[in-house]
Protein backbone atom coordinates (compact mmCIF):
# COMPACT_ATOMS: atom_id res chain seq x y z
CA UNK A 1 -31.97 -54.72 -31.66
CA UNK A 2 -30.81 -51.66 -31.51
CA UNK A 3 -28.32 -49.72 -28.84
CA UNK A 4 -27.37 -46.43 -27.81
CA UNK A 5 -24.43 -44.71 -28.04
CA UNK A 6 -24.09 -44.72 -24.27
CA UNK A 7 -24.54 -48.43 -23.87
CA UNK A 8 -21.69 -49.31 -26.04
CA UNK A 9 -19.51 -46.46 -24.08
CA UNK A 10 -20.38 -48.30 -20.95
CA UNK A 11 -19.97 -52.11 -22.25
CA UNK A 12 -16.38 -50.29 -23.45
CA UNK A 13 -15.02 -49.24 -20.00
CA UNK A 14 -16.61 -52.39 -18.49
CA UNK A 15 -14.15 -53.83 -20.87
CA UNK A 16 -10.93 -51.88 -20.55
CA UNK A 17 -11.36 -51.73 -17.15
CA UNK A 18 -11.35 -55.52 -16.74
CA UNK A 19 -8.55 -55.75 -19.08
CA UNK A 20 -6.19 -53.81 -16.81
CA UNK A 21 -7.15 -55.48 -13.66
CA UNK A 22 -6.71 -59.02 -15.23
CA UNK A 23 -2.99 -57.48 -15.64
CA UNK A 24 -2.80 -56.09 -12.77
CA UNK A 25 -2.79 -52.40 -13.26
CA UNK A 26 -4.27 -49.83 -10.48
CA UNK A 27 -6.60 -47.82 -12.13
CA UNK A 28 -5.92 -44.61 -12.97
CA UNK A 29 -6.68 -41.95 -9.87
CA UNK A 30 -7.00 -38.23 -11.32
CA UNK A 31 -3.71 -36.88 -10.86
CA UNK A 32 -3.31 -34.50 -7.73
CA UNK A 33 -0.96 -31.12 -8.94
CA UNK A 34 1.48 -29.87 -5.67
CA UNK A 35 2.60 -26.59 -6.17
CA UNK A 36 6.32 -25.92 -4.70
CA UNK A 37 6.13 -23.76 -1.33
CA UNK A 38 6.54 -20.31 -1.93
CA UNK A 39 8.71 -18.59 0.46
CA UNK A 40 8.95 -14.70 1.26
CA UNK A 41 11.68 -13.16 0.57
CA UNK A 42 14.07 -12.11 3.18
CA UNK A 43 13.06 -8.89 3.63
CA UNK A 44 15.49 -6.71 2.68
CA UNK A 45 16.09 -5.12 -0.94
CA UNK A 46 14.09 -2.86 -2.80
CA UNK A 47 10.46 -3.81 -3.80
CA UNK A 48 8.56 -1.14 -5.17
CA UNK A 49 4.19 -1.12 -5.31
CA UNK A 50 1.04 -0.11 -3.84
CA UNK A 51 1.38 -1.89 -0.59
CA UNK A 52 -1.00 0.46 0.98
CA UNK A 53 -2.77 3.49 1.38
CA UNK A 54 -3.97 6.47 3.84
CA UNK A 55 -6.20 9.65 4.60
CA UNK A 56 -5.94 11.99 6.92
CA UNK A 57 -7.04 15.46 8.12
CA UNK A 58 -5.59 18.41 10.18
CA UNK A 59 -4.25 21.94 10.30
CA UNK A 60 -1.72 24.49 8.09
CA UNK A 61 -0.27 26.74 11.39
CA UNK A 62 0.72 29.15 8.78
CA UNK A 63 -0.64 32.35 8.92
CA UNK A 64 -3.81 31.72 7.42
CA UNK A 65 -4.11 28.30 9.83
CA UNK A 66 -6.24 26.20 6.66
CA UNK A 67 -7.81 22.57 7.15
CA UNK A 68 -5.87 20.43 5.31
CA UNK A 69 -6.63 16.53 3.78
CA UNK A 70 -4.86 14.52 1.50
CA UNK A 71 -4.17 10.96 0.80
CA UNK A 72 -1.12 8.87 0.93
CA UNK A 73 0.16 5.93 -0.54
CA UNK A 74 2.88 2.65 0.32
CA UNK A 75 4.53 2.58 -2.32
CA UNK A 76 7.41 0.18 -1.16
CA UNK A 77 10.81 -0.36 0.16
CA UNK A 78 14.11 1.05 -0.64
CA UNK A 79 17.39 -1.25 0.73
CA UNK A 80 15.33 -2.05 4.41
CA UNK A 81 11.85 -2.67 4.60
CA UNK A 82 11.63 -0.37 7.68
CA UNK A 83 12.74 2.71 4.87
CA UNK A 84 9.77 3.33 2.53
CA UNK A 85 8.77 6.01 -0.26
CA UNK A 86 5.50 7.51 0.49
CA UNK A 87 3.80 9.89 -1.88
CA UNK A 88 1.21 12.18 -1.05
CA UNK A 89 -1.59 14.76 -1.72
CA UNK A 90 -3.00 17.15 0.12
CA UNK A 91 -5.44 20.55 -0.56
CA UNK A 92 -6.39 22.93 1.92
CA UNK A 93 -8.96 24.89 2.30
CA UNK A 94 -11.08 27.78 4.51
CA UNK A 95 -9.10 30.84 5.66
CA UNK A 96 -7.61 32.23 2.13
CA UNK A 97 -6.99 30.57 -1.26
CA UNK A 98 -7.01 26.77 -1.33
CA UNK A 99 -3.41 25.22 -1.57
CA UNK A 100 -2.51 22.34 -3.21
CA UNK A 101 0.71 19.98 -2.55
CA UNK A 102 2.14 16.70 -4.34
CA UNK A 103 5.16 15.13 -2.56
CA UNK A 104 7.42 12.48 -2.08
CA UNK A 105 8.88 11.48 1.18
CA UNK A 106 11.21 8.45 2.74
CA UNK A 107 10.62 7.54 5.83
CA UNK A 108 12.11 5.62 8.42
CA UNK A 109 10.37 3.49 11.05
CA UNK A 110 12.35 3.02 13.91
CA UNK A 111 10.31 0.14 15.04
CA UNK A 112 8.97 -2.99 12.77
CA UNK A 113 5.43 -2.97 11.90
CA UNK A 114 4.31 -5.91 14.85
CA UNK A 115 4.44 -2.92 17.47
CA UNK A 116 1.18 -1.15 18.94
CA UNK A 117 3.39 1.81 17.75
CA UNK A 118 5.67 2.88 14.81
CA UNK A 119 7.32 5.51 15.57
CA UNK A 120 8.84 7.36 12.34
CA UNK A 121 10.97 10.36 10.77
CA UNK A 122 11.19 11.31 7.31
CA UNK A 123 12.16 13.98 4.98
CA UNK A 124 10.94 14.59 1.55
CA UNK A 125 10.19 17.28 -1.12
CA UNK A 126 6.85 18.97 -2.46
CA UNK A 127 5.50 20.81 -5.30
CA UNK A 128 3.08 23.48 -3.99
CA UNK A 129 0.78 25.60 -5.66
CA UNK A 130 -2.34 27.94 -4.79
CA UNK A 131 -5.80 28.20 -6.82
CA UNK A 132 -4.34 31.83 -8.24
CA UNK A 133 -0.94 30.32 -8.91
CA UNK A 134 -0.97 31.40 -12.68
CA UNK A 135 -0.61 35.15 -11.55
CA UNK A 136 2.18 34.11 -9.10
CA UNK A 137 5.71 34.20 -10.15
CA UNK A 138 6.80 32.00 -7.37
CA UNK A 139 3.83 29.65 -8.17
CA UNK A 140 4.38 26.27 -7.88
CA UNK A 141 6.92 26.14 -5.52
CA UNK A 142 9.38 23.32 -4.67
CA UNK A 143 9.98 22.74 -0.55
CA UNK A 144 11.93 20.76 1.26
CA UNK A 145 9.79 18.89 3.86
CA UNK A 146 10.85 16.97 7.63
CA UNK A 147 8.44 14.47 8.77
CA UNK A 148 8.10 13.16 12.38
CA UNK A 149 5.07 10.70 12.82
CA UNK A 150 3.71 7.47 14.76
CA UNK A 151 1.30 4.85 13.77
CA UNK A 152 -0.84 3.26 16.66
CA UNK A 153 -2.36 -0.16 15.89
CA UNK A 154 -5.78 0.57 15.79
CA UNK A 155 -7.17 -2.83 13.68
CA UNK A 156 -5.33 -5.83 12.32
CA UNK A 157 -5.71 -3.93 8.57
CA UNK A 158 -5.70 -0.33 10.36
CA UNK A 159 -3.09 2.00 11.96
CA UNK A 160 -4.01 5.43 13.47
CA UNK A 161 -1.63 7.99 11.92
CA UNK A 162 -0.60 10.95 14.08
CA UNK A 163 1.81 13.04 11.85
CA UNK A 164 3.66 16.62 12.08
CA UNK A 165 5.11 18.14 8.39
CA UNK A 166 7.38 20.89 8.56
CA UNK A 167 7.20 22.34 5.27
CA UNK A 168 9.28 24.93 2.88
CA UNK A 169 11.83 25.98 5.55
CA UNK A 170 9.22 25.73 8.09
CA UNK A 171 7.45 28.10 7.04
CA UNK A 172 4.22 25.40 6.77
CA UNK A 173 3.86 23.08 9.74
CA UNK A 174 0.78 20.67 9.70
CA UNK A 175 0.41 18.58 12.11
CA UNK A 176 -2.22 15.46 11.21
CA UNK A 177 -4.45 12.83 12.18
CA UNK A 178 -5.51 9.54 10.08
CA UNK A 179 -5.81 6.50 9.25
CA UNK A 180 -3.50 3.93 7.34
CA UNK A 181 -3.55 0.35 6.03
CA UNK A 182 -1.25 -1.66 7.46
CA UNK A 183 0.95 -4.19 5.76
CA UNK A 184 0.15 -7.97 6.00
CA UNK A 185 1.48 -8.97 9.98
């Protein structure tokens, strides 16, 4: 008579298995993996990243008073974690040539991030240009920015930015209104 593979697999753990119980060995579980806890840090100390991200929208008062957007980004902590670098572009538009400005800004929340609001100031610097800033000798320009700014919770991943920029001596203030991720709370 002939048998199957699987038969003699079968008549083979029957086996083993009543081997070990006759000497009085558990049978084998599958073994369970526990991962050590991971804590958080404390907190404090530099830790650099995308830890979020913005948009907002609003005005140039400048002369030629220009929408302006741009984006922003978390990009992390420096010593506290209530000081962070954010960088940031912006274009605006309507009412004379379309500007363009890059920065990079630290800011300081003088609240933590549980609050309904964050209150903030800042200070920073940004590369400007215009859409003619090839014929412009003083094109791009580098200014010296202040930042003054609140956060109101709006969602548990979503602040509501309300922001004021004054920009290259003051001679740019833009004052803004957007919206933020938060950071994990």
């Amino acid at each position: 008579m002939r048998h199957s593979v699987g038969m003699r697999s079968a008549r083979v753990v029957v086996v083993v298995a009543g081997a070990a119980a006759a000497a009085g060995v558990a049978p084998l579980g599958a073994q369970e993996f526990h991962p050590p806890p991971v804590s958080r840090g404390s907190g404090s100390g530099t830790r650099l990243g995308l830890f979020g991200f913005g948009v907002r929208g609003g005005i140039d008062l400048a002369g030629n008073t220009q929408m302006v957007f741009g984006v922003t980004l978390d990009a992390g902590n420096v010593v506290s974690p209530r000081f962070r670098i954010r960088p940031s572009g912006e274009i605006g538009v309507f009412n004379g040539e379309n500007s363009y400005v890059g920065s990079v800004e630290a800011l300081y929340r003088l609240t933590g991030d549980a609050e309904a609001a964050t209150p903030y100031v800042g200070g920073g610097f940004s590369l400007a240009g215009h859409d003619s800033c090839g014929r412009d000798a003083d094109c791009p320009d580098l200014w010296a920015n202040i930042v003054v700014g609140v956060e109101l919770r709006y969602r548990s991943t979503f602040n509501w930015l309300l922001e004021y920029h004054g920009m290259g001596g003051f001679s740019h203030n833009r004052l803004y209104v957007g919206l933020t991720t938060r950071r994990g709370n």
